[in-house]
PDB file of N, CA and C in Angstrom:
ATOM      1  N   UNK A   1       9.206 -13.193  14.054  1.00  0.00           N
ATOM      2  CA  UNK A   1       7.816 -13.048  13.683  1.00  0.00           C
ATOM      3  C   UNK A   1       7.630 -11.717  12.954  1.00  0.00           C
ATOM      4  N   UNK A   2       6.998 -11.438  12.071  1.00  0.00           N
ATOM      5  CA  UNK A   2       6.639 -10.766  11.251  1.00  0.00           C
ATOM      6  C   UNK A   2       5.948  -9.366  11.736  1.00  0.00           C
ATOM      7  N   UNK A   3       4.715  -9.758  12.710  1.00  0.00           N
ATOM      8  CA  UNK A   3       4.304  -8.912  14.068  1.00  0.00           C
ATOM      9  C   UNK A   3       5.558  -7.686  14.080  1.00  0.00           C
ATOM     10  N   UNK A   4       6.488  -8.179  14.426  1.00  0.00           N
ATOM     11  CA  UNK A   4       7.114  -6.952  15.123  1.00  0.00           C
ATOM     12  C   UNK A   4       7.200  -5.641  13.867  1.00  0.00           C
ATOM     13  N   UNK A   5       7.473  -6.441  12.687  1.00  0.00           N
ATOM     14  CA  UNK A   5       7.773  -5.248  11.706  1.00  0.00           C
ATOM     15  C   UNK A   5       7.125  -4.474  10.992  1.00  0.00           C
ATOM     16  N   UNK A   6       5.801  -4.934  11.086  1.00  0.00           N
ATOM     17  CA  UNK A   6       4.881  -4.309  10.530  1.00  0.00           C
ATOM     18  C   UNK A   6       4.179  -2.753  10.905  1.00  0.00           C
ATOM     19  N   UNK A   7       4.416  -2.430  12.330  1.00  0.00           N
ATOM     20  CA  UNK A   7       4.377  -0.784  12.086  1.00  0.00           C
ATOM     21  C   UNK A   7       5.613  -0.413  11.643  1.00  0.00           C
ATOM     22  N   UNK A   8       6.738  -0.441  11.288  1.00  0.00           N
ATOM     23  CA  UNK A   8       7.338   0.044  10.337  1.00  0.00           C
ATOM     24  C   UNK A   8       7.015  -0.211   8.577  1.00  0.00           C
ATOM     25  N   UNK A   9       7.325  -1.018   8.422  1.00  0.00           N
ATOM     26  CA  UNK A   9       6.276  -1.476   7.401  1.00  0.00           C
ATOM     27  C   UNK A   9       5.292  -0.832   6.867  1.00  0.00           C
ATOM     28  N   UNK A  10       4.241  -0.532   7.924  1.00  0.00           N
ATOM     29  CA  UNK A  10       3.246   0.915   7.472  1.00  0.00           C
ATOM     30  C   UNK A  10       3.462   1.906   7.584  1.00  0.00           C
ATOM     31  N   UNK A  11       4.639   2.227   8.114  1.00  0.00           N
ATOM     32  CA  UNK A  11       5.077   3.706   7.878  1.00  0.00           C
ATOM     33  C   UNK A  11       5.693   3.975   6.824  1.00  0.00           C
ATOM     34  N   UNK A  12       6.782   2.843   6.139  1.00  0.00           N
ATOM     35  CA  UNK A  12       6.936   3.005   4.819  1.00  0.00           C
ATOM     36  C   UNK A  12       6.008   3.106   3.753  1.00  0.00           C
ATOM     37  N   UNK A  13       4.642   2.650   4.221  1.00  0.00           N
ATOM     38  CA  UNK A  13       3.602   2.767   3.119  1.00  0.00           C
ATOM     39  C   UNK A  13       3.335   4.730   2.754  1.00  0.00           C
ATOM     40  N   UNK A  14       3.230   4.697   4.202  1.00  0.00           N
ATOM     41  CA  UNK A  14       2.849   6.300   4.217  1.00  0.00           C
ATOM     42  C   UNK A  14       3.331   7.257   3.362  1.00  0.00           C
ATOM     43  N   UNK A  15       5.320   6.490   3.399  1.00  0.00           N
ATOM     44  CA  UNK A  15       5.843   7.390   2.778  1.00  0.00           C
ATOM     45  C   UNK A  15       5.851   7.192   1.151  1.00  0.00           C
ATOM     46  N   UNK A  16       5.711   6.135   0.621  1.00  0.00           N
ATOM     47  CA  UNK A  16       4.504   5.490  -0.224  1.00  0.00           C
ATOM     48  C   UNK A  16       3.615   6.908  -1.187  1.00  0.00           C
ATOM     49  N   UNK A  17       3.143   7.223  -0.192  1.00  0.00           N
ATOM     50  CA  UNK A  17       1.919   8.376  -0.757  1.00  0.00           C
ATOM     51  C   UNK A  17       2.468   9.682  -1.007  1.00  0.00           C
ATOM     52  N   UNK A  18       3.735  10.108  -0.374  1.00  0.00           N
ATOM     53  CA  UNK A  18       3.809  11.169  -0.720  1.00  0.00           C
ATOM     54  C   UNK A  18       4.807  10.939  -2.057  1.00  0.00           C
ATOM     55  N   UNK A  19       5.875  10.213  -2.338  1.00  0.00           N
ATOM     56  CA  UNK A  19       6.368   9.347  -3.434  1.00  0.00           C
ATOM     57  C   UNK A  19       5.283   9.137  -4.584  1.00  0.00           C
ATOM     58  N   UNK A  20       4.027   9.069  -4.450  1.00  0.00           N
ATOM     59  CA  UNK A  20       3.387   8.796  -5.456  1.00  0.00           C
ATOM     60  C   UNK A  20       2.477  10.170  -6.015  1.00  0.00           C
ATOM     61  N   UNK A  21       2.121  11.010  -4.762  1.00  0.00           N
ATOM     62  CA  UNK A  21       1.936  12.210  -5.213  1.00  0.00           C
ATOM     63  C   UNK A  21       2.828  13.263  -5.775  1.00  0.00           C
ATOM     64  N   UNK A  22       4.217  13.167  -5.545  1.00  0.00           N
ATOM     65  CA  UNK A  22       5.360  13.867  -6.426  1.00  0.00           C
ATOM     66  C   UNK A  22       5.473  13.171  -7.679  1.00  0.00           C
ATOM     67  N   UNK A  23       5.049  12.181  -8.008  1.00  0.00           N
ATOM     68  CA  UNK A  23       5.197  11.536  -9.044  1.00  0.00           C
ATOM     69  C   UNK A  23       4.376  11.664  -9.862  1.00  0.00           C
ATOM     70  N   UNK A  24       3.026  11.993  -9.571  1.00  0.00           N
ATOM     71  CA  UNK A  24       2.181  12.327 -10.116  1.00  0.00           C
ATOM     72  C   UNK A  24       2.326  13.981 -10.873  1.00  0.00           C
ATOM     73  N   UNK A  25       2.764  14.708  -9.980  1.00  0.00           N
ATOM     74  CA  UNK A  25       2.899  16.019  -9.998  1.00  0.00           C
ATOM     75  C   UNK A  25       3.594  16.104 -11.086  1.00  0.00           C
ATOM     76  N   UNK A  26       5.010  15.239 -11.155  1.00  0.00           N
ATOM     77  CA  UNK A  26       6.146  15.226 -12.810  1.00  0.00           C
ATOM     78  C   UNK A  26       5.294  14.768 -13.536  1.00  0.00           C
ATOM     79  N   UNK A  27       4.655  13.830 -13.582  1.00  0.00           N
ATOM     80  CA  UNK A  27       3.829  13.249 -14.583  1.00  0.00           C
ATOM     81  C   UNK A  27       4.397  11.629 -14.898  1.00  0.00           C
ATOM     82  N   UNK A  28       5.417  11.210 -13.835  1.00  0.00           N
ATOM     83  CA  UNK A  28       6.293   9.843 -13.819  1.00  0.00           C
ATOM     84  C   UNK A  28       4.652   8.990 -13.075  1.00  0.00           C
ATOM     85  N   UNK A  29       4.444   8.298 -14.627  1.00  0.00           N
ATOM     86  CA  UNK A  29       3.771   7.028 -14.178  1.00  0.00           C
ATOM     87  C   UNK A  29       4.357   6.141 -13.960  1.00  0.00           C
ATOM     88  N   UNK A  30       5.911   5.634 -14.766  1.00  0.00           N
ATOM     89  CA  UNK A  30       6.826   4.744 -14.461  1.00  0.00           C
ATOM     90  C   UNK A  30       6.854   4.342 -12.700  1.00  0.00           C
ATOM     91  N   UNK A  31       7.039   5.503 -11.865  1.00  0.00           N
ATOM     92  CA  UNK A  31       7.663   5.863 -10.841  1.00  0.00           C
ATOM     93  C   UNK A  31       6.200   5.393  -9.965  1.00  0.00           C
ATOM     94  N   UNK A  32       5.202   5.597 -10.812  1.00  0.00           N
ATOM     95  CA  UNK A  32       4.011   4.915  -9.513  1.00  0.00           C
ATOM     96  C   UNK A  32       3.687   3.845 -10.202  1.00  0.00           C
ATOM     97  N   UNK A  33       3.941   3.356 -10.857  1.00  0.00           N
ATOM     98  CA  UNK A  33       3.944   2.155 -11.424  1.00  0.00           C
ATOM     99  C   UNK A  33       4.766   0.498 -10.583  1.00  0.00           C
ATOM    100  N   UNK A  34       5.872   1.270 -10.179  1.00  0.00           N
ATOM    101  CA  UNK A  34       7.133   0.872  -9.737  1.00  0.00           C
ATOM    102  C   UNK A  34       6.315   0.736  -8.062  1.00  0.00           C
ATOM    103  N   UNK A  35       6.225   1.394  -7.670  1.00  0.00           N
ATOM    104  CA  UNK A  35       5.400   1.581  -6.273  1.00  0.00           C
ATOM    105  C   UNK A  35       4.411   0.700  -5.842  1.00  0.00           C
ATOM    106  N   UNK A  36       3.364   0.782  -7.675  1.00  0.00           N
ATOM    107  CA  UNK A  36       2.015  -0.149  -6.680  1.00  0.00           C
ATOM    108  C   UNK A  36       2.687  -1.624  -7.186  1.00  0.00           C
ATOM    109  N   UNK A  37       3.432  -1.738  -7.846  1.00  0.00           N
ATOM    110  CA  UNK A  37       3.516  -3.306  -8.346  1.00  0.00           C
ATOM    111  C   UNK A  37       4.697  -3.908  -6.876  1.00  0.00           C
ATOM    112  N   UNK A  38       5.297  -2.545  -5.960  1.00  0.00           N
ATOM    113  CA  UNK A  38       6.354  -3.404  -5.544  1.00  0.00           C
ATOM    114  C   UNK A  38       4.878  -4.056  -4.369  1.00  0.00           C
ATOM    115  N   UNK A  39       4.506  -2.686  -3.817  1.00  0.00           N
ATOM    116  CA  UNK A  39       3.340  -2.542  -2.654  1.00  0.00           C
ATOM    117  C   UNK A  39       2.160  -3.895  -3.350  1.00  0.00           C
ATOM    118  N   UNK A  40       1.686  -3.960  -4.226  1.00  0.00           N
ATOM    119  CA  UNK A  40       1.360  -5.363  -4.827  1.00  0.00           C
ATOM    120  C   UNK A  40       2.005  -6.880  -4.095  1.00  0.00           C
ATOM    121  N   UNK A  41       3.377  -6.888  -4.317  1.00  0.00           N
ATOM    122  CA  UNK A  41       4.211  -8.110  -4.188  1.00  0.00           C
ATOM    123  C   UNK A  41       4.324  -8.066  -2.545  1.00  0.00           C
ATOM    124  N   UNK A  42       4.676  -6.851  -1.825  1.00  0.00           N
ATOM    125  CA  UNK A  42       4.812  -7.215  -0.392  1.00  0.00           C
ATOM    126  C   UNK A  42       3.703  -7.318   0.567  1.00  0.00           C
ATOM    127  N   UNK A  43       2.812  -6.619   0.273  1.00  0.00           N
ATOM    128  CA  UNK A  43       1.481  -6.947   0.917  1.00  0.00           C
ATOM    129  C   UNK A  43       1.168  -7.620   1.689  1.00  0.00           C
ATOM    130  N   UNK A  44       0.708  -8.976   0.741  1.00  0.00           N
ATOM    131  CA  UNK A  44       0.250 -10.442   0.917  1.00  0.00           C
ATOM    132  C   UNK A  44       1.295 -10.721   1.905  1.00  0.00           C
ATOM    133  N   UNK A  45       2.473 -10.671   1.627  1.00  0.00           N
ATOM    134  CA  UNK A  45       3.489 -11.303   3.067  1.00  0.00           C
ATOM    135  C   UNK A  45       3.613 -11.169   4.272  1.00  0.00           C
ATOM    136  N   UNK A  46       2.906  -9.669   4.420  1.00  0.00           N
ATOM    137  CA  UNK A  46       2.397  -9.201   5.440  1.00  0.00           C
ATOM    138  C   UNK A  46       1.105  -9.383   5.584  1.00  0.00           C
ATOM    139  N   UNK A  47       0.117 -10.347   5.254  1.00  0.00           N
ATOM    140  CA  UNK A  47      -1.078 -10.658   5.730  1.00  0.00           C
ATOM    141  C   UNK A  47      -2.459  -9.444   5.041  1.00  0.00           C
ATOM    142  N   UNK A  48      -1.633  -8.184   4.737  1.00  0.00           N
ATOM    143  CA  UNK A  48      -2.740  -7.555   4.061  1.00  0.00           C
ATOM    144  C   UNK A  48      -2.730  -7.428   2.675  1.00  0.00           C
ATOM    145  N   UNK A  49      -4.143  -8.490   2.430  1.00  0.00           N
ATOM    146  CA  UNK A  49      -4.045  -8.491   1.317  1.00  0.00           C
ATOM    147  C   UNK A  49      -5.083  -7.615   0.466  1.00  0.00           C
ATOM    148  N   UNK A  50      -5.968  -6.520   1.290  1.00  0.00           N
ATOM    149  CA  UNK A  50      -6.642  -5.705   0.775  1.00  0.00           C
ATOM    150  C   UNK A  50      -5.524  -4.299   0.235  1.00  0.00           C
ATOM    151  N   UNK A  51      -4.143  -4.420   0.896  1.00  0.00           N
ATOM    152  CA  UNK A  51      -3.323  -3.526   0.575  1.00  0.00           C
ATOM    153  C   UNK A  51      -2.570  -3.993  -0.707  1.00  0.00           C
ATOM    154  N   UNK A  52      -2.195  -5.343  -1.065  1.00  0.00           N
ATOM    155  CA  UNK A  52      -1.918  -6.113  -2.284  1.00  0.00           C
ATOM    156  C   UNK A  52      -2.797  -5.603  -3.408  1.00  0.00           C
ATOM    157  N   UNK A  53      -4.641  -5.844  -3.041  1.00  0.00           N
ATOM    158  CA  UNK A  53      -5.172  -5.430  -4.475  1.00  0.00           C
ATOM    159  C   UNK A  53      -5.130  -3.515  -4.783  1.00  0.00           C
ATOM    160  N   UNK A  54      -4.607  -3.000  -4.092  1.00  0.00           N
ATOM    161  CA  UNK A  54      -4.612  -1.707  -3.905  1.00  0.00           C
ATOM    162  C   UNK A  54      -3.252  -1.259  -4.723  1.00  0.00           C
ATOM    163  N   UNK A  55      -2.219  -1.907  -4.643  1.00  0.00           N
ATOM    164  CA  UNK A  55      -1.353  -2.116  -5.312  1.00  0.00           C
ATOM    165  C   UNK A  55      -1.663  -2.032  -6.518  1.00  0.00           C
ATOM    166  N   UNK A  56      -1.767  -3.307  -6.861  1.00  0.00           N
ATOM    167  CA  UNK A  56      -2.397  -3.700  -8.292  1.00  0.00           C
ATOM    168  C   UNK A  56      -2.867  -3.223  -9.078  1.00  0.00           C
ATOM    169  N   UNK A  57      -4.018  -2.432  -8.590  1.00  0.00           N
ATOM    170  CA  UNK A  57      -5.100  -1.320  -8.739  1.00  0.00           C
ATOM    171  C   UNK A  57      -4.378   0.069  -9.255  1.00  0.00           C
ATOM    172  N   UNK A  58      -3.439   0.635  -8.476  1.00  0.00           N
ATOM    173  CA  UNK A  58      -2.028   1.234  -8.784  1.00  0.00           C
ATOM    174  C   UNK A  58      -1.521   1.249 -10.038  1.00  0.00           C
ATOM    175  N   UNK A  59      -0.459  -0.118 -10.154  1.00  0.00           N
ATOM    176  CA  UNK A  59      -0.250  -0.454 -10.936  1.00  0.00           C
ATOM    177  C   UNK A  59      -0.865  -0.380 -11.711  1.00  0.00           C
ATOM    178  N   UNK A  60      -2.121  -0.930 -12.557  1.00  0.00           N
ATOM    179  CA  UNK A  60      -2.767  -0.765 -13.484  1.00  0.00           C
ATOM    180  C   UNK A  60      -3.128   0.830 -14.148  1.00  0.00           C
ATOM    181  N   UNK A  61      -3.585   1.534 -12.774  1.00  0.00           N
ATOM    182  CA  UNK A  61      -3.935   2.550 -13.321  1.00  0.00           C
ATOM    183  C   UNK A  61      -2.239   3.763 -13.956  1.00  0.00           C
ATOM    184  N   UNK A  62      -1.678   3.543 -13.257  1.00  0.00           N
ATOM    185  CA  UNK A  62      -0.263   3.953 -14.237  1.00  0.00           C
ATOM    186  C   UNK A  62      -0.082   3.441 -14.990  1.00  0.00           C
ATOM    187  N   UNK A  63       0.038   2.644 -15.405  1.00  0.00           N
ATOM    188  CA  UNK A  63       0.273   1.946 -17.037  1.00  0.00           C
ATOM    189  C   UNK A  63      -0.876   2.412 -17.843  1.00  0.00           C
ATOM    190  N   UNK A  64      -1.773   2.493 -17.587  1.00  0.00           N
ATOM    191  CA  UNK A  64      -2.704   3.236 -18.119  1.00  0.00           C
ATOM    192  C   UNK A  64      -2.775   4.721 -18.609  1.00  0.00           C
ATOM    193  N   UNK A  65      -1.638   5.317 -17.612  1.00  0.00           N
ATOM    194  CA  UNK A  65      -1.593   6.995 -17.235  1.00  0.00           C
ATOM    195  C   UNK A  65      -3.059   7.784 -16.670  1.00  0.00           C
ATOM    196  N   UNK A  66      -3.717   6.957 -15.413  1.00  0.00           N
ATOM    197  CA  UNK A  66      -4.956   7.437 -15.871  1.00  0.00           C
ATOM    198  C   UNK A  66      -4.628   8.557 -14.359  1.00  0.00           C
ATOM    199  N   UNK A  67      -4.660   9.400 -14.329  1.00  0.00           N
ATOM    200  CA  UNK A  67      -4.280  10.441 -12.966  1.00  0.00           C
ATOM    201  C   UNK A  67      -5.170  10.361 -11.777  1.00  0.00           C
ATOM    202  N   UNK A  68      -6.863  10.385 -12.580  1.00  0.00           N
ATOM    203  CA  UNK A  68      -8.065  10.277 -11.910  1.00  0.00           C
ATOM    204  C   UNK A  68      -8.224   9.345 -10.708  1.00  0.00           C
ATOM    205  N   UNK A  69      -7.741   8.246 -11.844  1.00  0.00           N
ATOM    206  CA  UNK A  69      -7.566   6.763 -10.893  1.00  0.00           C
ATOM    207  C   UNK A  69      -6.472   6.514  -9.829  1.00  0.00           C
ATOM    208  N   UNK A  70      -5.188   7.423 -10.214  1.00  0.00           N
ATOM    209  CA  UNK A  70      -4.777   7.075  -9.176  1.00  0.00           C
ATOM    210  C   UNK A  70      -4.890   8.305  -7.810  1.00  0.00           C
ATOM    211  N   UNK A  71      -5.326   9.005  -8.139  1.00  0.00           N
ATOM    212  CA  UNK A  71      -5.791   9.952  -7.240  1.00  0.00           C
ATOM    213  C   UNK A  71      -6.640   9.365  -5.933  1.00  0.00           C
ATOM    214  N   UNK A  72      -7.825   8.708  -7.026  1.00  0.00           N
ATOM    215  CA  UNK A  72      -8.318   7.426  -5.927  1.00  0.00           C
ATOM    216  C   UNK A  72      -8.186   6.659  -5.468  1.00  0.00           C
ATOM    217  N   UNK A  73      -7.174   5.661  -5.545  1.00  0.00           N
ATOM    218  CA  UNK A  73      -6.769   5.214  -5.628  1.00  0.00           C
ATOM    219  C   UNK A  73      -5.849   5.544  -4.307  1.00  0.00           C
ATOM    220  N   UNK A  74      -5.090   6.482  -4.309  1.00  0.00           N
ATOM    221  CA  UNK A  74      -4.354   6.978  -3.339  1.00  0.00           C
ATOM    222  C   UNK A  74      -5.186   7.249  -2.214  1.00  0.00           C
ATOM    223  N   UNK A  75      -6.083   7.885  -2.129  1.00  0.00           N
ATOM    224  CA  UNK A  75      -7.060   8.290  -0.607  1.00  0.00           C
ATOM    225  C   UNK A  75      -7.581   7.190  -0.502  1.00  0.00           C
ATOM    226  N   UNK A  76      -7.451   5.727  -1.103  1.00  0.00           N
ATOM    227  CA  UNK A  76      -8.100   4.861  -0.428  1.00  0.00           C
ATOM    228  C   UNK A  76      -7.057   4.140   0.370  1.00  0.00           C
ATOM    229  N   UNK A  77      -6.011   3.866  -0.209  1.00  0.00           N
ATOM    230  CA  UNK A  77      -4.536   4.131   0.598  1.00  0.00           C
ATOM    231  C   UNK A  77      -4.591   4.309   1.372  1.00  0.00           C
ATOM    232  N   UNK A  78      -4.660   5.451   1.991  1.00  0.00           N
ATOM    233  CA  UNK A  78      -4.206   7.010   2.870  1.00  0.00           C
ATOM    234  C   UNK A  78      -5.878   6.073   3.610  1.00  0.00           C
ATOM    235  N   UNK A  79      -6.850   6.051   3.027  1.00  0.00           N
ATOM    236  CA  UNK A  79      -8.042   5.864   3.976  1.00  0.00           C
ATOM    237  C   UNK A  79      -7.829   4.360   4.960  1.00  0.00           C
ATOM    238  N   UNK A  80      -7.061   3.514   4.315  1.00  0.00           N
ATOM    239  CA  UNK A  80      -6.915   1.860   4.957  1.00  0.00           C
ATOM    240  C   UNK A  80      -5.367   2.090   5.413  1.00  0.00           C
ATOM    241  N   UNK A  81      -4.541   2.965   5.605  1.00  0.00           N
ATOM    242  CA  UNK A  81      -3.098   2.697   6.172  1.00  0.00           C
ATOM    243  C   UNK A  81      -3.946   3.945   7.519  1.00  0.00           C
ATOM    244  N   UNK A  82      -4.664   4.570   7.675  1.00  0.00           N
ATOM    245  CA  UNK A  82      -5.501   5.296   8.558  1.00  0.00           C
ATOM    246  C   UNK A  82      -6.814   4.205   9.492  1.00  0.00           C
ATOM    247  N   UNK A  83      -6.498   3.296   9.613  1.00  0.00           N
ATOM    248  CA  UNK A  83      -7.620   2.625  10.210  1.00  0.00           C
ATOM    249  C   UNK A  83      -7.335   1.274  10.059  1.00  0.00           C
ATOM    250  N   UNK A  84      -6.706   0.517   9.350  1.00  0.00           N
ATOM    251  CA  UNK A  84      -6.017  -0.393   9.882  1.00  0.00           C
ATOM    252  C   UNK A  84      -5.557  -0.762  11.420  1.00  0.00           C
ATOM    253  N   UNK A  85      -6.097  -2.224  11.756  1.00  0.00           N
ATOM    254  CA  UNK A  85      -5.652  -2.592  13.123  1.00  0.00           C
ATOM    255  C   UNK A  85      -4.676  -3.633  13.025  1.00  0.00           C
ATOM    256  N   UNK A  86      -3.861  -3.293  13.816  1.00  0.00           N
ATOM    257  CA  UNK A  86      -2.828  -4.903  13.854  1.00  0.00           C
ATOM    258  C   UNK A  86      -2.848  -5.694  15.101  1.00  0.00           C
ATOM    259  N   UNK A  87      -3.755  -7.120  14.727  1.00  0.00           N
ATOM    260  CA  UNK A  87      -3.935  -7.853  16.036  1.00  0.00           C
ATOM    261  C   UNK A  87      -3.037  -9.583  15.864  1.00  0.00           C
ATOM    262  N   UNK A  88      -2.466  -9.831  17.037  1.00  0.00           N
ATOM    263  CA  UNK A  88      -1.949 -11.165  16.995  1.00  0.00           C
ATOM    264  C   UNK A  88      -2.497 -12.294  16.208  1.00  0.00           C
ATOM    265  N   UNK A  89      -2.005 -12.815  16.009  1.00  0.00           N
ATOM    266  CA  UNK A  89      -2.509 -13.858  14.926  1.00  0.00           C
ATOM    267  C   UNK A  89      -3.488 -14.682  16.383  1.00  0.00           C
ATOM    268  N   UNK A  90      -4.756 -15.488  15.835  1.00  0.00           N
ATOM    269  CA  UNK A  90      -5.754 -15.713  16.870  1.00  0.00           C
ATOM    270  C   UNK A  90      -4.880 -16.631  17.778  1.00  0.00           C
ATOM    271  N   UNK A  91      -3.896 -17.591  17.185  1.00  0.00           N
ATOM    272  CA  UNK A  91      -3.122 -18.910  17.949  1.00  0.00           C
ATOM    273  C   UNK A  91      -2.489 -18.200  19.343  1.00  0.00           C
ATOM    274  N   UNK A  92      -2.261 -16.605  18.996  1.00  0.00           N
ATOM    275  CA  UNK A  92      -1.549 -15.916  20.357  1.00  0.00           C
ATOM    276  C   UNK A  92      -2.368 -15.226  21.022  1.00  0.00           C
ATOM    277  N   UNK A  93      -3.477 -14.442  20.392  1.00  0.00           N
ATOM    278  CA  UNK A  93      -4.566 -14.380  21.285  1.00  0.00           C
ATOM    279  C   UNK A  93      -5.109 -15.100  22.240  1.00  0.00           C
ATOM    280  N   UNK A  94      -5.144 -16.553  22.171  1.00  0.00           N
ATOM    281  CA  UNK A  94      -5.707 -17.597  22.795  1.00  0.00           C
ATOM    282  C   UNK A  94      -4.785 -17.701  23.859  1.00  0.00           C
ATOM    283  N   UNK A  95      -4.043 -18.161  23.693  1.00  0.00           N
ATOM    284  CA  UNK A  95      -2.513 -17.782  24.614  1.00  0.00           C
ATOM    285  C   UNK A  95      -2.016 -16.708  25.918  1.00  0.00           C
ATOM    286  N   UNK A  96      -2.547 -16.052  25.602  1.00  0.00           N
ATOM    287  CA  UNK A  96      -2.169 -14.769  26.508  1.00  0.00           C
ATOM    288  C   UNK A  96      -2.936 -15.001  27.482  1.00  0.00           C
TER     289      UNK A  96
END
């Protein structure tokens, strides 16, 4: 089950942010580009898919080179990998 891996999973996101703020710092949009499109694709597999359009959002704004955007982009990140809950899917809730 998927459950189990997902606080790791978000801890790789975390590290995610600081990867994208050194990247920012060189000026490698490639490099956060690469990031939100992977964080894009794995998301959804993991059920969050508000972290998928966040991705995306990413993505776009590096191809763009826009810094602003991903600045924001990033603390909204940092704001939903900070408050995120992870609860059993309802079929095991019921269950217990």
């Amino acid at each position: 089950m998927l459950l189990v891996l997902v606080p790791s999973y978000l801890s790789r996101r975390s590290k995610d942010l600081v990867l994208v703020q050194d990247a920012l710092l060189a000026g490698d949009f490639e490099a956060i580009r690469t990031i939100g499109h992977k964080l894009r694709g794995h998301a959804g597999t993991y059920g969050f898919d508000q972290l998928s359009i966040i991705g995306m959002d990413i993505e776009s704004a590096a191809k763009l080179e826009d810094a602003v955007a991903v600045q924001r982009l990033m603390q909204l990140l940092k704001d939903y990998l900070e408050h995120v809950e992870i609860a059993p899917p309802s079929s095991e809730r019921l269950s217990s």
